[in-house]
Protein backbone atom coordinates (compact mmCIF):
# COMPACT_ATOMS: atom_id res chain seq x y z
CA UNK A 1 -7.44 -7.00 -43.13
CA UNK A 2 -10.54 -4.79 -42.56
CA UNK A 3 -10.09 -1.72 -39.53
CA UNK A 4 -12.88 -2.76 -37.63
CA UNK A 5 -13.59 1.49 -36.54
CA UNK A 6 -12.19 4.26 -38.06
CA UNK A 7 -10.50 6.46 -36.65
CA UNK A 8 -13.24 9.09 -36.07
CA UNK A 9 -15.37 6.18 -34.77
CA UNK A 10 -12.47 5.61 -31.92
CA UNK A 11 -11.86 9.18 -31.09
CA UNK A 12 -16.06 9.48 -30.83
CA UNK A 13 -16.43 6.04 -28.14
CA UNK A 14 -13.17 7.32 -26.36
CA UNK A 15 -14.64 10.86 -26.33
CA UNK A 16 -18.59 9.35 -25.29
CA UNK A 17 -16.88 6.66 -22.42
CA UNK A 18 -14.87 9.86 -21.10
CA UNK A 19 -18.01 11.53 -20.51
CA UNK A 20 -19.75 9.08 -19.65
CA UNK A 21 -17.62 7.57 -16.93
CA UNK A 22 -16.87 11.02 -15.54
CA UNK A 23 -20.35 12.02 -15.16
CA UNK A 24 -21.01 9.06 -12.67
CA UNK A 25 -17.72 9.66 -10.87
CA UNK A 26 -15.91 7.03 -12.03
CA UNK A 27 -12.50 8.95 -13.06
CA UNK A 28 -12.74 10.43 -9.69
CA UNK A 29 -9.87 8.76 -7.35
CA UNK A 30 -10.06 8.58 -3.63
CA UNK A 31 -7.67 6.79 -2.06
CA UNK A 32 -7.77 3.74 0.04
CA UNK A 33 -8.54 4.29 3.80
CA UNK A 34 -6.96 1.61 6.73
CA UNK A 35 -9.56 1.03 8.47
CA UNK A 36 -8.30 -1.37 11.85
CA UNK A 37 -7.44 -5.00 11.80
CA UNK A 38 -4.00 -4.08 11.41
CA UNK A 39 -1.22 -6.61 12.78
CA UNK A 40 1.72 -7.91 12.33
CA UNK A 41 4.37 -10.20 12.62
CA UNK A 42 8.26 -10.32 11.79
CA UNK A 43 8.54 -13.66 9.72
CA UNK A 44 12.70 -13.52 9.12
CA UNK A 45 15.79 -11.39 9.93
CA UNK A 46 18.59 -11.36 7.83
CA UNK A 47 21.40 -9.10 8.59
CA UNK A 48 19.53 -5.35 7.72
CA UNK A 49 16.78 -6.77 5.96
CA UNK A 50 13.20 -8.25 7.95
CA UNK A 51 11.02 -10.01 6.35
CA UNK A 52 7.18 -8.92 7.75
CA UNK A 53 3.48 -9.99 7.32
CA UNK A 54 0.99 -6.87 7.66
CA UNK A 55 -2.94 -7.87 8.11
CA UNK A 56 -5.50 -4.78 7.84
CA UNK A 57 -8.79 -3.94 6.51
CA UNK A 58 -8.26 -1.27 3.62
CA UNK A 59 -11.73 0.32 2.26
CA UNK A 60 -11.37 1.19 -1.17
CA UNK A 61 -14.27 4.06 -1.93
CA UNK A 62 -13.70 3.74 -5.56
CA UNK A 63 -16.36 2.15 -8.51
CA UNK A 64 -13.75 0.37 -10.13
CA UNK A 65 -11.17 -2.64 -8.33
CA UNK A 66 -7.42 -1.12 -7.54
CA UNK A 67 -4.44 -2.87 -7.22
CA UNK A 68 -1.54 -1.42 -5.47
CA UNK A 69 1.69 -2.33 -6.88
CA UNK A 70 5.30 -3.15 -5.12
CA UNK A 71 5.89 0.09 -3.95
CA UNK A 72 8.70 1.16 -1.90
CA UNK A 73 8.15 3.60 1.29
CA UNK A 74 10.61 5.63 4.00
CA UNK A 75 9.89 3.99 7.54
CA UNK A 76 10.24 6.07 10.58
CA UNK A 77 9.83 4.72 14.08
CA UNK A 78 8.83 7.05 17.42
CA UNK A 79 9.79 10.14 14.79
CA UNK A 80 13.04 8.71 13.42
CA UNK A 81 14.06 7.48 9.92
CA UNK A 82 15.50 3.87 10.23
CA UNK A 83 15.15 2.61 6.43
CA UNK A 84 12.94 1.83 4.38
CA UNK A 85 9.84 -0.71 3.63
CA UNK A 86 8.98 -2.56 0.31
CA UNK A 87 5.23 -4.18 -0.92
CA UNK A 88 6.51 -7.53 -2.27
CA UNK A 89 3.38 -8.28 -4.03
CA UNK A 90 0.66 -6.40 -5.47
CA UNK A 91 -2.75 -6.00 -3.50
CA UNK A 92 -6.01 -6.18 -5.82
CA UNK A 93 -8.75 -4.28 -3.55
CA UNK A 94 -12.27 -4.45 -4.52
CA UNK A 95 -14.31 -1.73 -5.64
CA UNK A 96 -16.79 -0.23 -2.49
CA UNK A 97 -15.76 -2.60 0.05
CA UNK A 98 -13.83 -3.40 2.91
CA UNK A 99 -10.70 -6.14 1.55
CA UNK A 100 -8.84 -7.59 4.46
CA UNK A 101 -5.48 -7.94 2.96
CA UNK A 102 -2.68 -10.17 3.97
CA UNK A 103 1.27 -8.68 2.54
CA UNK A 104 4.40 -9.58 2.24
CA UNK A 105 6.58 -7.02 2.83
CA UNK A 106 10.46 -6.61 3.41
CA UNK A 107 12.57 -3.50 5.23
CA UNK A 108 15.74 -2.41 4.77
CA UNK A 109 17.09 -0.88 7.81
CA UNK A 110 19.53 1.95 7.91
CA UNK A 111 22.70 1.26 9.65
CA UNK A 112 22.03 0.74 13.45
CA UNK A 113 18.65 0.84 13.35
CA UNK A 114 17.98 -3.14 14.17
CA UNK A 115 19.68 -2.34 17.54
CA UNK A 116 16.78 0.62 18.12
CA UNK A 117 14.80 -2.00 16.54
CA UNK A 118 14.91 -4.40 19.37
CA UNK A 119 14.89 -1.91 22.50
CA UNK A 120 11.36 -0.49 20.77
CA UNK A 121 10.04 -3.68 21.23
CA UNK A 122 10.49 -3.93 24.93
CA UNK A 123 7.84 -0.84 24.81
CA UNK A 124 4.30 -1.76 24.79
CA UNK A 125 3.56 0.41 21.14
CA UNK A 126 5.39 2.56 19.07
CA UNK A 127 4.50 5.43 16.73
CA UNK A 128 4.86 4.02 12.96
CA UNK A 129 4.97 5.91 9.98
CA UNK A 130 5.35 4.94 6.17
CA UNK A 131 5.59 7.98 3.72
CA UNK A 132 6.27 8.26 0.27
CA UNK A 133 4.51 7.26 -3.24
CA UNK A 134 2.70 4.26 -3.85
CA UNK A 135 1.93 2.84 -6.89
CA UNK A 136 -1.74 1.95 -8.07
CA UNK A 137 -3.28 0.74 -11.09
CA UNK A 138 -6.59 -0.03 -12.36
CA UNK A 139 -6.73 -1.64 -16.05
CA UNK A 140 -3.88 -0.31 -17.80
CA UNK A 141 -3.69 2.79 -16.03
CA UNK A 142 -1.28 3.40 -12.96
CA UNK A 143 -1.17 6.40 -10.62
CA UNK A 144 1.37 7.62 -8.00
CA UNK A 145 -0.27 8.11 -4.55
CA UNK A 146 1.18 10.25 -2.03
CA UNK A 147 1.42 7.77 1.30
CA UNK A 148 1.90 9.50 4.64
CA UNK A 149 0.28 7.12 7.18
CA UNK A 150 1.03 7.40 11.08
CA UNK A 151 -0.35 4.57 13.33
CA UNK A 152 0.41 3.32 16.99
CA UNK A 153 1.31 -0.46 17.10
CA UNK A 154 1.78 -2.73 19.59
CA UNK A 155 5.44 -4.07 19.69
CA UNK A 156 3.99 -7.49 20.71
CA UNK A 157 4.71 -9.27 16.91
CA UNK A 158 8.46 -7.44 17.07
CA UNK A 159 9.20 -9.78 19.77
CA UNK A 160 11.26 -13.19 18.25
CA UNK A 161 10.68 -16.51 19.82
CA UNK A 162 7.18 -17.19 19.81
């Protein structure tokens, strides 16, 4: 069977695309901004484990599509650790543009933490933040990025029965 490049042929088109796709920024990353829309809702509860829907509108500056992969995060509520929070499925974002997203996600609460769980949700909004690495991938390639996202929401999707 014939090699359809040589090997000096491959090294020279990785060497030109490298150049080529870092002169127009391309290889640059930026990472995904939040940008409002966010809500959510608590879909199950099953012993430590909740079952959530997140909505939000995630800009993605970058001149290629990303796709953020299941990805686990530490959750901390009004300043305080209570578990942690998983992506179930990855997100594809588009390149330049605004995606609304709709995820599946799933939190494991520490022990004790479902019972601060509920008496935050008698509050009108509390302080959420998810930190750690996500992971994100274009093509082949995946990257860790560092997470550490802080937002006030209401408490109004916390509340069961509706």
């Amino acid at each position: 069977m014939k090699k359809i490049l040589s090997l000096s042929s491959r090294i020279t088109l990785a060497i030109t695309l490298t150049l080529l796709l870092s002169s127009c920024g391309c290889l640059d990353f930026n990472t995904p901004e939040m940008r409002g829309g966010e809500d959510f809702s608590v879909n199950k509860i099953d012993g430590n484990k909740i079952d959530l829907n997140v909505k939000a509108n995630i800009y993605n500056d970058n001149c290629f599509g990303v796709k953020i992969k299941p990805s686990d995060l530490e959750l901390f509520v009004e300043g305080e650790s209570i578990g942690t929070v998983r992506l179930n499925k990855k997100v594809k974002l588009k390149k330049r543009k605004e995606t609304p997203i709709d995820a599946n996600l799933t939190a494991t609460l520490n022990d004790g933490a479902l019972m601060k769980m509920m008496g935050y949700a008698a509050k009108g909004e509390v302080e959420v933040r998810l930190k750690g690495k996500a992971k994100g991938g274009v093509f082949i390639f995946s990257k860790k990025i560092d997470i550490d996202e802080t937002k006030k929401i209401s408490t109004s999707g916390m509340r069961m029965g509706r």
